[in-house]
PDB file of N, CA and C in Angstrom:
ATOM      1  N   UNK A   1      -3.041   0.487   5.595  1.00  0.00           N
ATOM      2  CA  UNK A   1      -1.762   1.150   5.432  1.00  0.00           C
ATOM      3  C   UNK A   1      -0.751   0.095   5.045  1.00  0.00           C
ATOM      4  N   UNK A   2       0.017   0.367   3.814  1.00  0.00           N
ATOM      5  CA  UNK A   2       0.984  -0.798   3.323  1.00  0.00           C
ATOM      6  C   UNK A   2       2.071   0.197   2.753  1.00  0.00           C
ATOM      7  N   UNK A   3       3.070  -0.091   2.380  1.00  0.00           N
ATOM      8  CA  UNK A   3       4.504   0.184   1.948  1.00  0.00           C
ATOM      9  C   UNK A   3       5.591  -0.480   2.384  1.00  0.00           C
ATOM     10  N   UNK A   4       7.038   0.118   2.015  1.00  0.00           N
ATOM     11  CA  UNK A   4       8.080  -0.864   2.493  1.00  0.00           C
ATOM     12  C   UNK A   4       7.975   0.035   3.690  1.00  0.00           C
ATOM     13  N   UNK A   5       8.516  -1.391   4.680  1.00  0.00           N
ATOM     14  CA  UNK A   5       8.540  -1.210   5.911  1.00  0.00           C
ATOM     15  C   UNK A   5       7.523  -0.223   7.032  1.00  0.00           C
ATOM     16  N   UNK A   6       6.426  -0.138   6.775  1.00  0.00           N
ATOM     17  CA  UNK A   6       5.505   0.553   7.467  1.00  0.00           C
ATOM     18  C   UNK A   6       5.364  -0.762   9.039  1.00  0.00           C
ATOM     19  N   UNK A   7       4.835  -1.780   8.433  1.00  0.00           N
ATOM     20  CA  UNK A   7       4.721  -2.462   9.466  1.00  0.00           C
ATOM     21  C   UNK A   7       5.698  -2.737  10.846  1.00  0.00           C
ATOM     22  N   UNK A   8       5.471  -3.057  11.626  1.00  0.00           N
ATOM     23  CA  UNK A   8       6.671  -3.498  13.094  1.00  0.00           C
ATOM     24  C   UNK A   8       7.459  -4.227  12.774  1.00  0.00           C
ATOM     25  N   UNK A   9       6.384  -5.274  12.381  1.00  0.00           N
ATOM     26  CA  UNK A   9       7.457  -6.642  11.879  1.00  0.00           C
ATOM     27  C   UNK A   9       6.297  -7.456  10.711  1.00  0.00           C
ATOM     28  N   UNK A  10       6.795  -8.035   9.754  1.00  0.00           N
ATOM     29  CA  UNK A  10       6.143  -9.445   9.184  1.00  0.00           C
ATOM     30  C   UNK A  10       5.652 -10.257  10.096  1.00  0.00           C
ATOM     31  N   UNK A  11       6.024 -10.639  11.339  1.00  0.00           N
ATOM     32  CA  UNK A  11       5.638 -11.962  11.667  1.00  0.00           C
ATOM     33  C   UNK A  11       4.570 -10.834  12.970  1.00  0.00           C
ATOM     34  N   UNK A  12       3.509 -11.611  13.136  1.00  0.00           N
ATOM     35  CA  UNK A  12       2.780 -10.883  14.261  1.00  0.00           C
ATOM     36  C   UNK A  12       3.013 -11.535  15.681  1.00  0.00           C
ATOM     37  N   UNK A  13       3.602 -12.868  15.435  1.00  0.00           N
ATOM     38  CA  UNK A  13       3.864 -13.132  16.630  1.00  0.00           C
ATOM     39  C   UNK A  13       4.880 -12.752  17.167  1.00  0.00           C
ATOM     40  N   UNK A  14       5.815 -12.089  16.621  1.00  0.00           N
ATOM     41  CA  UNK A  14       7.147 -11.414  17.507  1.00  0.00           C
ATOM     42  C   UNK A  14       6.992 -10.413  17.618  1.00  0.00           C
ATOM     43  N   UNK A  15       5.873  -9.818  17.634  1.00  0.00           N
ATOM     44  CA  UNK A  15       5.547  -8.209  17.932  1.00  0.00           C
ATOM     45  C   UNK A  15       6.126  -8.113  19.482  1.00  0.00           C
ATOM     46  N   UNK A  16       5.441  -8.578  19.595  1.00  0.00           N
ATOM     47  CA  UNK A  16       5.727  -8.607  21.596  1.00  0.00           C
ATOM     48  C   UNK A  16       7.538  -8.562  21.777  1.00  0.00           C
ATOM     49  N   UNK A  17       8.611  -8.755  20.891  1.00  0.00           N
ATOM     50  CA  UNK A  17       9.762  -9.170  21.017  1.00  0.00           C
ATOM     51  C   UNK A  17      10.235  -8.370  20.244  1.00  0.00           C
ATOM     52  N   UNK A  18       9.670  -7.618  19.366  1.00  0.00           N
ATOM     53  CA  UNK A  18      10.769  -6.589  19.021  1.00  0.00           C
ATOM     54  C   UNK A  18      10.065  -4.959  19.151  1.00  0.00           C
ATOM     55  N   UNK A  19      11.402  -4.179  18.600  1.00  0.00           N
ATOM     56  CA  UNK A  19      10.852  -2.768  18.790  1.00  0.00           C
ATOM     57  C   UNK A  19      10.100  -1.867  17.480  1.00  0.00           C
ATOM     58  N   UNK A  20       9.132  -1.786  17.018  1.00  0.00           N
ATOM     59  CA  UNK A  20       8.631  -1.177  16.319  1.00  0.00           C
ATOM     60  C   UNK A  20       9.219   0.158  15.384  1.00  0.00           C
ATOM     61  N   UNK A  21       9.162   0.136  13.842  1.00  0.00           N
ATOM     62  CA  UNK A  21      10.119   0.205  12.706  1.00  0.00           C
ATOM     63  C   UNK A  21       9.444   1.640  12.466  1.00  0.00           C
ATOM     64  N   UNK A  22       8.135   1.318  12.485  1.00  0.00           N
ATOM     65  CA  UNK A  22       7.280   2.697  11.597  1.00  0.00           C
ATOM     66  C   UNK A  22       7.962   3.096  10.474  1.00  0.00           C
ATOM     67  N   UNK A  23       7.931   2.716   9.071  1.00  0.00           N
ATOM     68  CA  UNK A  23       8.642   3.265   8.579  1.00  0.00           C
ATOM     69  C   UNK A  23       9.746   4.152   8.247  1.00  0.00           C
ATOM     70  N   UNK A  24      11.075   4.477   7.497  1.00  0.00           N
ATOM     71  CA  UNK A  24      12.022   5.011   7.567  1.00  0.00           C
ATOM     72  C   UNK A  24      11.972   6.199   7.651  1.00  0.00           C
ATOM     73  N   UNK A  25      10.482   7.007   8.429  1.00  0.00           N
ATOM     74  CA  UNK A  25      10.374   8.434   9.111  1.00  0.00           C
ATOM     75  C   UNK A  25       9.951   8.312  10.142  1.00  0.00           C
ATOM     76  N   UNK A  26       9.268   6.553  10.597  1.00  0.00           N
ATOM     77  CA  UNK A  26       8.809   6.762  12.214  1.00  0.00           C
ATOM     78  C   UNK A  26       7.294   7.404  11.946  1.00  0.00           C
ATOM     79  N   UNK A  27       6.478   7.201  10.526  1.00  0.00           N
ATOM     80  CA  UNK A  27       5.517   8.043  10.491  1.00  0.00           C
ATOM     81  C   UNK A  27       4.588   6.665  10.990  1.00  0.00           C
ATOM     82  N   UNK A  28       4.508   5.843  10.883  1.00  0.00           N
ATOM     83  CA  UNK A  28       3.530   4.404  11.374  1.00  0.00           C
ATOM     84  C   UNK A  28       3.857   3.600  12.247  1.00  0.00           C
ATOM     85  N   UNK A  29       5.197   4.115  13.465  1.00  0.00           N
ATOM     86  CA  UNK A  29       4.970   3.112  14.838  1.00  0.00           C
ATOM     87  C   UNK A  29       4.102   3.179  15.216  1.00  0.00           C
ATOM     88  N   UNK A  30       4.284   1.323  15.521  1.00  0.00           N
ATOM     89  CA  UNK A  30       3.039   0.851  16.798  1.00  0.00           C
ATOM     90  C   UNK A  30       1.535   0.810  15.683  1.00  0.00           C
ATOM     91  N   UNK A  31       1.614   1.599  14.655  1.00  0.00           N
ATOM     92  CA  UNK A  31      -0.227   1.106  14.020  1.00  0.00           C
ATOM     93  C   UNK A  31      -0.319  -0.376  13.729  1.00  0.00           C
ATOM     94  N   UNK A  32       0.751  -1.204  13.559  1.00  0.00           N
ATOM     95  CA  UNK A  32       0.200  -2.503  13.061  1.00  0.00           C
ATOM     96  C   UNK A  32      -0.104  -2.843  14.996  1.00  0.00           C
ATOM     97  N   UNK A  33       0.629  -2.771  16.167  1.00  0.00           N
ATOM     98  CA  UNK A  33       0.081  -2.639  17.273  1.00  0.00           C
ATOM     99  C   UNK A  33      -1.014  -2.585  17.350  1.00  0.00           C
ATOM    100  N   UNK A  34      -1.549  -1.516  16.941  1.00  0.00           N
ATOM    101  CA  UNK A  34      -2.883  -1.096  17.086  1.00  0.00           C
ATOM    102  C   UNK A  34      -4.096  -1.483  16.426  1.00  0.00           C
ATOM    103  N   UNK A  35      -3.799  -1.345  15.332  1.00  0.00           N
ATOM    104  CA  UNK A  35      -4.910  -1.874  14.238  1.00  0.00           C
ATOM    105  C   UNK A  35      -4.875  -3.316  13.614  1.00  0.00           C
ATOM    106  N   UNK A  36      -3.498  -4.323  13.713  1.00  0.00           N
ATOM    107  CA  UNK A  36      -3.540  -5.181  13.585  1.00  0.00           C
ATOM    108  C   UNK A  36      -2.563  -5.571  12.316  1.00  0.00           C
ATOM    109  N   UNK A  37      -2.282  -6.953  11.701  1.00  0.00           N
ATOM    110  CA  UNK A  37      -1.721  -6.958  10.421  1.00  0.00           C
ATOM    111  C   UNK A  37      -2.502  -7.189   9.302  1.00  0.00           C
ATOM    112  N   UNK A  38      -3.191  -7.717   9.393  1.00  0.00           N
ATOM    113  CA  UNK A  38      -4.937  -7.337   8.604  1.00  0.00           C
ATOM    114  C   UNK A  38      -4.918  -5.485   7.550  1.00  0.00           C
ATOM    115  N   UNK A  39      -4.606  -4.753   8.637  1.00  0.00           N
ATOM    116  CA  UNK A  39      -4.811  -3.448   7.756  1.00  0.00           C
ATOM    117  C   UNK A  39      -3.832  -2.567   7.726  1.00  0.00           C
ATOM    118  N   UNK A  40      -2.711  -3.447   8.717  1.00  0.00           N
ATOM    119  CA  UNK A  40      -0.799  -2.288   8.344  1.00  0.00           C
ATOM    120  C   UNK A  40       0.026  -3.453   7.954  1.00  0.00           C
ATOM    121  N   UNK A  41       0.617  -3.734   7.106  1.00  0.00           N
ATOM    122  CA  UNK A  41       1.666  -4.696   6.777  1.00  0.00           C
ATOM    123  C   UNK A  41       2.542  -4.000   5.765  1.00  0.00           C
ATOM    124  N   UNK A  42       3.750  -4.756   5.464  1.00  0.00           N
ATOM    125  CA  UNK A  42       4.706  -4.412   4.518  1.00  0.00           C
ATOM    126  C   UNK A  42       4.718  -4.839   3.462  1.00  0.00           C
ATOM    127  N   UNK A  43       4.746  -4.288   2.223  1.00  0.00           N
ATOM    128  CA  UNK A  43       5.201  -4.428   1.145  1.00  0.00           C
ATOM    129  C   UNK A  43       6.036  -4.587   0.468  1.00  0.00           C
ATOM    130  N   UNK A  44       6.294  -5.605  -0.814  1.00  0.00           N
ATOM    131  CA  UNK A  44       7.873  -5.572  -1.466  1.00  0.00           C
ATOM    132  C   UNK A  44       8.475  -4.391  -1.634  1.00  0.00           C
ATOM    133  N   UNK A  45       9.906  -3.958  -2.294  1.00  0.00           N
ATOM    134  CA  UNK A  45      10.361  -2.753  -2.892  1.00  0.00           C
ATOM    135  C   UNK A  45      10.434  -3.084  -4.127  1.00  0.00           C
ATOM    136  N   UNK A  46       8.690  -2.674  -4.347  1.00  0.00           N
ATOM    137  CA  UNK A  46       8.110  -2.703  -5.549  1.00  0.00           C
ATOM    138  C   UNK A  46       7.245  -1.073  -5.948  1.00  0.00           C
ATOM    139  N   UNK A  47       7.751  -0.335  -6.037  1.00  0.00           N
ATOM    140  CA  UNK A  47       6.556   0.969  -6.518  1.00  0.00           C
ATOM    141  C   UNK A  47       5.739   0.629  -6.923  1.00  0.00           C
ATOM    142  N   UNK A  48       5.847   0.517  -8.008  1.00  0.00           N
ATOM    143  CA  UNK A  48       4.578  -0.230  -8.554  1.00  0.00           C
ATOM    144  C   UNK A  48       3.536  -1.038  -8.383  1.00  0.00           C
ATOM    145  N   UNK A  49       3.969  -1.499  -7.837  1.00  0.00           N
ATOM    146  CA  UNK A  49       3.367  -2.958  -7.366  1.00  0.00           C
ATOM    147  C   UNK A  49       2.451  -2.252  -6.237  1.00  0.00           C
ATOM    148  N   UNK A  50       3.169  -1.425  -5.149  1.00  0.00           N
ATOM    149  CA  UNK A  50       2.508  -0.948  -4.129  1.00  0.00           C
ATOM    150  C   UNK A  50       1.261  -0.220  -5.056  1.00  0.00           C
ATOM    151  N   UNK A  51       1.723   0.668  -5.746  1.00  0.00           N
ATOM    152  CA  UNK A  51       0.523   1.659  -6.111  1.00  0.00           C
ATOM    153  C   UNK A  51      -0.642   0.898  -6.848  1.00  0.00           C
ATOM    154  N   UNK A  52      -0.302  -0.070  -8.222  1.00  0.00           N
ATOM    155  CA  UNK A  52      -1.102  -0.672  -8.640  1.00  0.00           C
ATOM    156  C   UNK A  52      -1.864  -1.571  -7.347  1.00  0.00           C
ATOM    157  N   UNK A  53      -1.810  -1.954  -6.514  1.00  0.00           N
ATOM    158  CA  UNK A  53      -2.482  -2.725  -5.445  1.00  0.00           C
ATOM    159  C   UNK A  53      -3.242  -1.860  -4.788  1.00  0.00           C
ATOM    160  N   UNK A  54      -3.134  -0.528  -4.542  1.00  0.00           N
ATOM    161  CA  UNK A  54      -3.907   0.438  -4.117  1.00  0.00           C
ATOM    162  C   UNK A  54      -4.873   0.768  -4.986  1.00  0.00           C
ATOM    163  N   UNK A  55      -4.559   0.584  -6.308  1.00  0.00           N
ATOM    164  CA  UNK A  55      -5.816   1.482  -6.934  1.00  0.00           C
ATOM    165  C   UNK A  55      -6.575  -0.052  -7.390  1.00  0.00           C
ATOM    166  N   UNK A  56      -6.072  -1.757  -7.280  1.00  0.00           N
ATOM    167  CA  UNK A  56      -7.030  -2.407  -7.323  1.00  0.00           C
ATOM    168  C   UNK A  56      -8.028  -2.533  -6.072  1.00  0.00           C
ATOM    169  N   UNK A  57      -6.897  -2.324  -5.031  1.00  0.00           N
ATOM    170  CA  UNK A  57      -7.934  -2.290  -3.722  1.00  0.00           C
ATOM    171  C   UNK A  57      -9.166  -0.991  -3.724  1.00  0.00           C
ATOM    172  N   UNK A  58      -8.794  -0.223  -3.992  1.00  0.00           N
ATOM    173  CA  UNK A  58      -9.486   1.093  -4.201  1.00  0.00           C
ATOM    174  C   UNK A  58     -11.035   0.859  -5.504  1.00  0.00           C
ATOM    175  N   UNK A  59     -10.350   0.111  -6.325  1.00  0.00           N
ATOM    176  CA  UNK A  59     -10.993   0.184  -7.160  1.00  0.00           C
ATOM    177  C   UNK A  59     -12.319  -1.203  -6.573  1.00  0.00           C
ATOM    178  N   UNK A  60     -12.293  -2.439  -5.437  1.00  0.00           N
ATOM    179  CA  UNK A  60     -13.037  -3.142  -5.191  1.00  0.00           C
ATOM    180  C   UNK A  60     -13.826  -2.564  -3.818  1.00  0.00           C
ATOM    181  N   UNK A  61     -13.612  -1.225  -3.245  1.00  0.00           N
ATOM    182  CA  UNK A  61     -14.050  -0.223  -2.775  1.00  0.00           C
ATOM    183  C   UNK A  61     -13.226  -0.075  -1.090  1.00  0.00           C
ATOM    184  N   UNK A  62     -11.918  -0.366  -0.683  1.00  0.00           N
ATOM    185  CA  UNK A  62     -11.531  -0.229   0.190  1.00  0.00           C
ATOM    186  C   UNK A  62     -10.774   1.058   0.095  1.00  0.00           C
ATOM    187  N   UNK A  63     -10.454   1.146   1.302  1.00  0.00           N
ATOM    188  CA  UNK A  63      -9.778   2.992   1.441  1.00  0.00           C
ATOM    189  C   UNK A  63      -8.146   2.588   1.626  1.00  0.00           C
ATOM    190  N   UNK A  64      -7.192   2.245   0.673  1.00  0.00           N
ATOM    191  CA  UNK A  64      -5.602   1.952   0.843  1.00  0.00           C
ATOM    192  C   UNK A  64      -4.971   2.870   1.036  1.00  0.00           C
ATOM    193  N   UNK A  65      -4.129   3.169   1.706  1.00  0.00           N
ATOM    194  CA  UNK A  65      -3.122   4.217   2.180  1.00  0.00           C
ATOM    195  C   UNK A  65      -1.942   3.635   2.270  1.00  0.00           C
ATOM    196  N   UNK A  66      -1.437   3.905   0.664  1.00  0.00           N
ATOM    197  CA  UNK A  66       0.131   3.781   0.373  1.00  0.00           C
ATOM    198  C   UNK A  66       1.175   4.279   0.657  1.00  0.00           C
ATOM    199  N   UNK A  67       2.309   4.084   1.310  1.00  0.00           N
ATOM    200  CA  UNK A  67       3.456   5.048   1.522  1.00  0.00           C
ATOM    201  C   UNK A  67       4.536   4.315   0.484  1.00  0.00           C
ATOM    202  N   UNK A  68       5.047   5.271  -0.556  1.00  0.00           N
ATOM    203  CA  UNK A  68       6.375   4.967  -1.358  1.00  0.00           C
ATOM    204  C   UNK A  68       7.363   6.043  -0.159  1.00  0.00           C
ATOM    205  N   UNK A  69       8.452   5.354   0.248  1.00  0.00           N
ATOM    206  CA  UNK A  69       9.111   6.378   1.027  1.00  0.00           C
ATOM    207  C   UNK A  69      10.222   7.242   0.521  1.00  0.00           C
ATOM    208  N   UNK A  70      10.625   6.575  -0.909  1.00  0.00           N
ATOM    209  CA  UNK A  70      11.590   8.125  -1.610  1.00  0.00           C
ATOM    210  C   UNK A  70      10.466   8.736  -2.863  1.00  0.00           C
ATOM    211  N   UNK A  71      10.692  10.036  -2.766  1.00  0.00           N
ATOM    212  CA  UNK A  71       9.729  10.590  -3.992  1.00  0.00           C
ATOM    213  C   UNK A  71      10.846   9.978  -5.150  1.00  0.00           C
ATOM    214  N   UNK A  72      12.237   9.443  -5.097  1.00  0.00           N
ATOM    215  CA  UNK A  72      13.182   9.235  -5.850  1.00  0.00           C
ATOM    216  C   UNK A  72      12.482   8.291  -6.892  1.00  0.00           C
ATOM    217  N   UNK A  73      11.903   7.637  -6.227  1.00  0.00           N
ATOM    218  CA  UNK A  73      11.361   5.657  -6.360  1.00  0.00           C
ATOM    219  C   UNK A  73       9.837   5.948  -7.062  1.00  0.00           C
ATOM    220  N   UNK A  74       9.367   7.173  -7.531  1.00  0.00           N
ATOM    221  CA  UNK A  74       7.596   7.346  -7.820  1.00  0.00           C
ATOM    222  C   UNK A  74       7.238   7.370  -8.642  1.00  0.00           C
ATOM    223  N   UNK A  75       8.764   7.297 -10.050  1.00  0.00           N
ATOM    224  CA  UNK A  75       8.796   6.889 -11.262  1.00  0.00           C
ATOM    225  C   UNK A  75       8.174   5.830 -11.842  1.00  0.00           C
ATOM    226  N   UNK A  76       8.280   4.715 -11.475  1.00  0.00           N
ATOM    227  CA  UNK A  76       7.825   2.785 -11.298  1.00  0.00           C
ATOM    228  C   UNK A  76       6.320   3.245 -11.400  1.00  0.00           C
ATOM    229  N   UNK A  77       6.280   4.083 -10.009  1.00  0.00           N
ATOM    230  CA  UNK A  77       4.813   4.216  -9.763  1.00  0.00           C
ATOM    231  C   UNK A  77       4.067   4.871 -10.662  1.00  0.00           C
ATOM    232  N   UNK A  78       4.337   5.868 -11.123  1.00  0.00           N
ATOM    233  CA  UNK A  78       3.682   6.882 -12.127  1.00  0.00           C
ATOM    234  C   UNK A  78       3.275   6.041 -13.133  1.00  0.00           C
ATOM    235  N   UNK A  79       3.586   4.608 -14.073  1.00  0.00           N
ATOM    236  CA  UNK A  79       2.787   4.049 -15.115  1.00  0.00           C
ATOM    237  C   UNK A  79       1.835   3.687 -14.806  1.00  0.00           C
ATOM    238  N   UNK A  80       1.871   2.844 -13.609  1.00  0.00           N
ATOM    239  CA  UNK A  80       0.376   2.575 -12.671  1.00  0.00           C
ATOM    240  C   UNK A  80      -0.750   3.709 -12.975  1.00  0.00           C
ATOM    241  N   UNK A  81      -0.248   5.018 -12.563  1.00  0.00           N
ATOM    242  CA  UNK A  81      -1.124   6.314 -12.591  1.00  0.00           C
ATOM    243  C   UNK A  81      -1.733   6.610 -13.441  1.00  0.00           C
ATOM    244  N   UNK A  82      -0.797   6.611 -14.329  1.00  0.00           N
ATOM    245  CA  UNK A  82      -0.581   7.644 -15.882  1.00  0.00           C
ATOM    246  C   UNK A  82      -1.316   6.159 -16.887  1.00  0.00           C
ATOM    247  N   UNK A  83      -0.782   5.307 -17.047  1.00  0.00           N
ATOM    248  CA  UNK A  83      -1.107   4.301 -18.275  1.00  0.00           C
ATOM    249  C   UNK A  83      -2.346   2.898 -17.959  1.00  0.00           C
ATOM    250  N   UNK A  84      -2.481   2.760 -16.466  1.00  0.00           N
ATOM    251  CA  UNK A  84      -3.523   1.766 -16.256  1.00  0.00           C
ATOM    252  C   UNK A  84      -4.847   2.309 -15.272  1.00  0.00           C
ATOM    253  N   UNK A  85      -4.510   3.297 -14.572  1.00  0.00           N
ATOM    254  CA  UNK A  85      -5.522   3.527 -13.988  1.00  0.00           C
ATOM    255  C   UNK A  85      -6.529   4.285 -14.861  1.00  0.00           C
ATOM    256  N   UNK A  86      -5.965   5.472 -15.846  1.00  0.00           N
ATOM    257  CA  UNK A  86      -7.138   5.712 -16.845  1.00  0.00           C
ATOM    258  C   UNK A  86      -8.187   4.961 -17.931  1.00  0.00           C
ATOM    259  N   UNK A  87      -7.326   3.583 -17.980  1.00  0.00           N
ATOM    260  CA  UNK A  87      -8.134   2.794 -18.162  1.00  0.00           C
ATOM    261  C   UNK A  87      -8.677   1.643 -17.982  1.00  0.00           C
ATOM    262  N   UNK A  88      -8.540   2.191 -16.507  1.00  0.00           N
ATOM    263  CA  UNK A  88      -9.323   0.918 -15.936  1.00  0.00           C
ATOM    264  C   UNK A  88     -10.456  -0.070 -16.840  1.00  0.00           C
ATOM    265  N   UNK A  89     -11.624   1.140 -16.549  1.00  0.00           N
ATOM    266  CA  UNK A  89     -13.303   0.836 -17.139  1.00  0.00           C
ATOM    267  C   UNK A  89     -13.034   0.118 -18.156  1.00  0.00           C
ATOM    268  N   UNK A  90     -12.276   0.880 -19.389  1.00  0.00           N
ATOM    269  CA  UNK A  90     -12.212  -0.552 -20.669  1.00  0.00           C
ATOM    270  C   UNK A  90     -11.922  -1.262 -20.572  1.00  0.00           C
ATOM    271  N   UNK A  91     -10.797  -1.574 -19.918  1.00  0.00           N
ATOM    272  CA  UNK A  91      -9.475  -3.268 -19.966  1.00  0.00           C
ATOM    273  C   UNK A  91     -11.079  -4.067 -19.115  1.00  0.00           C
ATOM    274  N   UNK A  92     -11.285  -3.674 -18.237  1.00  0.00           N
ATOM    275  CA  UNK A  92     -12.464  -4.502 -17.599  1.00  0.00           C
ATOM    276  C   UNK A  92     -14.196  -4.581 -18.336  1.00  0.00           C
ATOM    277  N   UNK A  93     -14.493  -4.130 -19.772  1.00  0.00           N
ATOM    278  CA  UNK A  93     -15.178  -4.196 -19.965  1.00  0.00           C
ATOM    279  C   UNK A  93     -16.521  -3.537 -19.639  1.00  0.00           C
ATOM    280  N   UNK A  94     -16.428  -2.612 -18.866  1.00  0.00           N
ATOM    281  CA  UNK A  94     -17.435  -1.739 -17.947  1.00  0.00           C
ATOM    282  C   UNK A  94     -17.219  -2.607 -16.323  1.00  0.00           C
ATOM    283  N   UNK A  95     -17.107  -3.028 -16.203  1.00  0.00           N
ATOM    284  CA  UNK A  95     -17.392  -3.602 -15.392  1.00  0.00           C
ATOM    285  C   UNK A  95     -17.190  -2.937 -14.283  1.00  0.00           C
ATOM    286  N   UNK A  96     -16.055  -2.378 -14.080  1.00  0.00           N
ATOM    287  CA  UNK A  96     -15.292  -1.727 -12.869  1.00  0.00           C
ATOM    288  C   UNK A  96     -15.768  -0.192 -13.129  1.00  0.00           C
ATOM    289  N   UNK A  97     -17.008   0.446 -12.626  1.00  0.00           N
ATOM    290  CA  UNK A  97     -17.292   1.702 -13.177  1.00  0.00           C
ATOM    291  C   UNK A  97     -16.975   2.660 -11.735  1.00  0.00           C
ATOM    292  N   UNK A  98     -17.016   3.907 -12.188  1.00  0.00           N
ATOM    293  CA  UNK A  98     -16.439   4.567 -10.821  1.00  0.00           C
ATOM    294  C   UNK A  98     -17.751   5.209  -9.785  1.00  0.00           C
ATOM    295  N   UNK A  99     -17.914   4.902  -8.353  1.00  0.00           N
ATOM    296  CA  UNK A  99     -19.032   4.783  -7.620  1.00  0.00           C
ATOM    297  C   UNK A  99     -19.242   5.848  -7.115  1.00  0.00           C
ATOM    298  N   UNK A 100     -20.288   6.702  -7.111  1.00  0.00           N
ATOM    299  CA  UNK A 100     -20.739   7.981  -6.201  1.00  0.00           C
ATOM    300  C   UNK A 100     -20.991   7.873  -5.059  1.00  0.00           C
TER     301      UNK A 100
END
């Protein structure tokens, strides 16, 4: 789980010292608590950036769970969608084929 501000905090050692953010709905307190910063951390306020990192993570076979938190902001994101993820397979030569 990554986006802006999902995580508690950046630093894991002040977890213990501050109060947990969960993103700007409160939908992810306490998971970096729980699961660690390994698999909840924060991301720039980058759309893009978030989504394209999901579909490379996705694409080297991990399960990413992105939060963009305004649908305002999903514009950035949509070229990711729309202009690189359909072509993945070519830009990579086959290489990156999609797994059953």
């Amino acid at each position: 789980m990554f986006g802006q501000d999902v995580a508690d905090n950046s630093h894991e050692d002040d977890l213990k010292h501050v109060k947990g953010k969960g993103g700007v709905f409160k939908a992810t307190v306490d998971l970096q608590r729980r699961f660690g910063s390994a698999r909840v951390f924060n991301a720039p306020i980058a759309e893009a950036c978030i989504v394209g990192s999901a579909i490379g993570m996705a694409a080297r076979g991990l399960k990413p769970v992105a939060e963009i938190q305004f649908f305002d902001y999903i514009w950035p994101a949509m070229m990711q969608l729309r202009n690189e993820l359909p072509v993945i397979r070519w830009r990579s030569n086959g290489a990156l084929k999609r797994r059953r």
